[in-house]
N, C-alpha and C. Protein backbone atom coordinates (compact mmCIF):
# COMPACT_ATOMS: atom_id res chain seq x y z
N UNK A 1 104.01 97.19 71.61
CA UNK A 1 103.81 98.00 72.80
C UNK A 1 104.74 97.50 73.90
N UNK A 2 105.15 98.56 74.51
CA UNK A 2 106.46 98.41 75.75
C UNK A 2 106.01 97.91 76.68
N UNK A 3 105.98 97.39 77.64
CA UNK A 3 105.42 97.74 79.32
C UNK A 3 106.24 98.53 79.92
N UNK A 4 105.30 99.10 80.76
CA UNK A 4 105.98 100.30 81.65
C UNK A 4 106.69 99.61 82.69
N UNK A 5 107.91 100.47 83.35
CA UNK A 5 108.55 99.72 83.99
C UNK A 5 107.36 99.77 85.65
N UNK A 6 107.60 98.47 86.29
CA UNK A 6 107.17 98.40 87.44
C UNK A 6 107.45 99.11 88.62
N UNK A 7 106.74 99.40 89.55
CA UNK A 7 107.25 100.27 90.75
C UNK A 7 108.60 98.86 91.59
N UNK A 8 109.43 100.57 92.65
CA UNK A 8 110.07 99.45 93.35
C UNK A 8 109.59 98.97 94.65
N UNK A 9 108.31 99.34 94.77
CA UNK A 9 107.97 99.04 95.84
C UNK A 9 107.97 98.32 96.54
N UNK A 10 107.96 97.64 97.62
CA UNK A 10 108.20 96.61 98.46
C UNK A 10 107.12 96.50 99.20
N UNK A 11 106.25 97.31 99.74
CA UNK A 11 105.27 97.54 100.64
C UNK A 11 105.75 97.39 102.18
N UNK A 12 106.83 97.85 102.41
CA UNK A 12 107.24 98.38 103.16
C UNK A 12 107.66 99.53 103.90
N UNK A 13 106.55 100.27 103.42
CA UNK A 13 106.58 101.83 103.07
C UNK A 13 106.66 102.51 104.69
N UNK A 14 107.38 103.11 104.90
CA UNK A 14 108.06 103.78 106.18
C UNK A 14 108.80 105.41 106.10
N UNK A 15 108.91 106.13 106.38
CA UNK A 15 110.08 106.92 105.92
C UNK A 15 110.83 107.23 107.32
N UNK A 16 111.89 107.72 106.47
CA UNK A 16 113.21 108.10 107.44
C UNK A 16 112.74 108.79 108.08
N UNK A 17 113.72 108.97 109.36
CA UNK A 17 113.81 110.52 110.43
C UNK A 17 113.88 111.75 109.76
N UNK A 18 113.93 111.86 108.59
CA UNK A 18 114.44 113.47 108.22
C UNK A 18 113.03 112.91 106.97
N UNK A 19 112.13 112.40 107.16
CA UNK A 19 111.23 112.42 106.51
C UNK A 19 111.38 112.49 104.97
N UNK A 20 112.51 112.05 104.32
CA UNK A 20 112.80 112.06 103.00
C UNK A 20 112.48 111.24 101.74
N UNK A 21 113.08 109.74 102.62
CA UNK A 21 112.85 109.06 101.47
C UNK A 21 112.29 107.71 102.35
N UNK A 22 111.54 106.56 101.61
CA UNK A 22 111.06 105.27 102.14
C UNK A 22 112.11 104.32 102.48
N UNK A 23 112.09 103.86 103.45
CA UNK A 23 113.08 102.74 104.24
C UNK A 23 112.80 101.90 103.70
N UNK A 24 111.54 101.61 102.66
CA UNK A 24 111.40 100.13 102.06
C UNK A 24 111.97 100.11 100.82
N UNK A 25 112.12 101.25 100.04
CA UNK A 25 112.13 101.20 98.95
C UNK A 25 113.22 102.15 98.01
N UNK A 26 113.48 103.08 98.94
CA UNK A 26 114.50 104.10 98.86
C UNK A 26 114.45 105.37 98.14
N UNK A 27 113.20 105.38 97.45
CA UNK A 27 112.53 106.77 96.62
C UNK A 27 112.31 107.66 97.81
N UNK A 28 112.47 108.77 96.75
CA UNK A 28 112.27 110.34 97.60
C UNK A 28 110.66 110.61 97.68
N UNK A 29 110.17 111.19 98.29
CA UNK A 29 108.61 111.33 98.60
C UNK A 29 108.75 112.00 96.65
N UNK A 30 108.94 112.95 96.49
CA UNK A 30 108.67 113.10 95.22
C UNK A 30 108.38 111.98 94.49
N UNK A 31 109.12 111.22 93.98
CA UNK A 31 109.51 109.97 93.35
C UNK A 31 108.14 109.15 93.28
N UNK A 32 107.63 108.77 94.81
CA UNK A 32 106.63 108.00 95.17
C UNK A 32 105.61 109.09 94.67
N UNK A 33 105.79 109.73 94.61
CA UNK A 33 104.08 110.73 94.28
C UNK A 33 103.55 110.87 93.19
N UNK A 34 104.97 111.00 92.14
CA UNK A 34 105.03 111.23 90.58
C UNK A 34 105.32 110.27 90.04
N UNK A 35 104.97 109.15 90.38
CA UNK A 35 105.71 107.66 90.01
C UNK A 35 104.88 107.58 88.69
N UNK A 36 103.86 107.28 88.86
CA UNK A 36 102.68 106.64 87.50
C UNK A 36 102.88 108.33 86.66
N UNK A 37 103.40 109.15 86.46
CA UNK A 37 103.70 110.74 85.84
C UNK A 37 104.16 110.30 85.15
N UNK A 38 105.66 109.48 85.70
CA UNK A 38 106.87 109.81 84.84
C UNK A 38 106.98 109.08 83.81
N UNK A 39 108.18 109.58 82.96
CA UNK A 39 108.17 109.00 81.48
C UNK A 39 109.27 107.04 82.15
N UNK A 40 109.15 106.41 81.20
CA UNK A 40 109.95 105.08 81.23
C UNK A 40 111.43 105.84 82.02
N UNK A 41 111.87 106.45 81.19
CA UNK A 41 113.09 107.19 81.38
C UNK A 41 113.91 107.53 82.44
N UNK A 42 112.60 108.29 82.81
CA UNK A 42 112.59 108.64 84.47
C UNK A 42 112.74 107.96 85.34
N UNK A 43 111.81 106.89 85.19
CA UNK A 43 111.67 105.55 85.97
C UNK A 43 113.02 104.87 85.85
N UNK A 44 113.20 104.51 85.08
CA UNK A 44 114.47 103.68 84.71
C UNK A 44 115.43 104.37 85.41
N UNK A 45 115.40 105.95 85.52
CA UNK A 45 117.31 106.33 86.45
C UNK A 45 116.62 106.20 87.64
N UNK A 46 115.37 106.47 88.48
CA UNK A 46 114.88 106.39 89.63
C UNK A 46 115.77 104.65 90.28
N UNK A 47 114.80 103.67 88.77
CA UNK A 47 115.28 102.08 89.32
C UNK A 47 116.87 101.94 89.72
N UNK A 48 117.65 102.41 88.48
CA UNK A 48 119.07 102.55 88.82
C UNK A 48 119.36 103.26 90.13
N UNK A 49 119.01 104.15 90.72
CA UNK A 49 119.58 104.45 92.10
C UNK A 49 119.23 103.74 92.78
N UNK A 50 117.92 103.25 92.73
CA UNK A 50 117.94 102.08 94.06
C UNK A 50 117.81 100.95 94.10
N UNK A 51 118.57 100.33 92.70
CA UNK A 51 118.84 99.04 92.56
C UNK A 51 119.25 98.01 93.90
N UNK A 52 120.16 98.79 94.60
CA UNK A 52 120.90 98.21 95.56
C UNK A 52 120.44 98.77 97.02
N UNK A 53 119.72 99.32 96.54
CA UNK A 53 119.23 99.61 97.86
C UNK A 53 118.54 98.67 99.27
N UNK A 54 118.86 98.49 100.28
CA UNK A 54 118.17 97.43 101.06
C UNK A 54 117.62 98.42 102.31
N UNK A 55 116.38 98.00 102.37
CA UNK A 55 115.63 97.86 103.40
C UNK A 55 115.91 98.42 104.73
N UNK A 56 115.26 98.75 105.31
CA UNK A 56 116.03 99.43 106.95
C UNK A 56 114.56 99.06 107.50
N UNK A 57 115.11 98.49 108.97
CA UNK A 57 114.54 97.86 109.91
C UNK A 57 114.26 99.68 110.47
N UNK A 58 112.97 98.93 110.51
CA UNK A 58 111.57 100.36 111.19
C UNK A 58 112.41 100.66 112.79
N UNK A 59 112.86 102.19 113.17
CA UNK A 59 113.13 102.49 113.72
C UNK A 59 112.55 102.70 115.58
């Protein structure tokens, strides 16, 4: 048995001015909603986009 991949969460959960995506974590509100939905797969290109993603100081 696999483990599922982990969220990227940070618990820094904030979102942008244009209300899109989390300043902590960099997922799209979709993303965060359908998280525990999606297949490994999914998850895995979600992780790849915001591998590198850093953090933004709360506006």
């Amino acid at each position: 048995m696999t483990a599922t991949l982990a969220s990227p969460c940070r618990n820094l959960c904030s979102l942008d001015r244009e209300r899109a995506n989390c300043t902590g974590c960099g997922r799209t509100i979709a993303e965060i909603v359908h998280w525990r939905s999606m297949t490994d797969v999914q998850r895995a290109a979600v992780m790849r986009r915001v591998a590198d993603f850093q953090p933004q100081r709360p506006v």
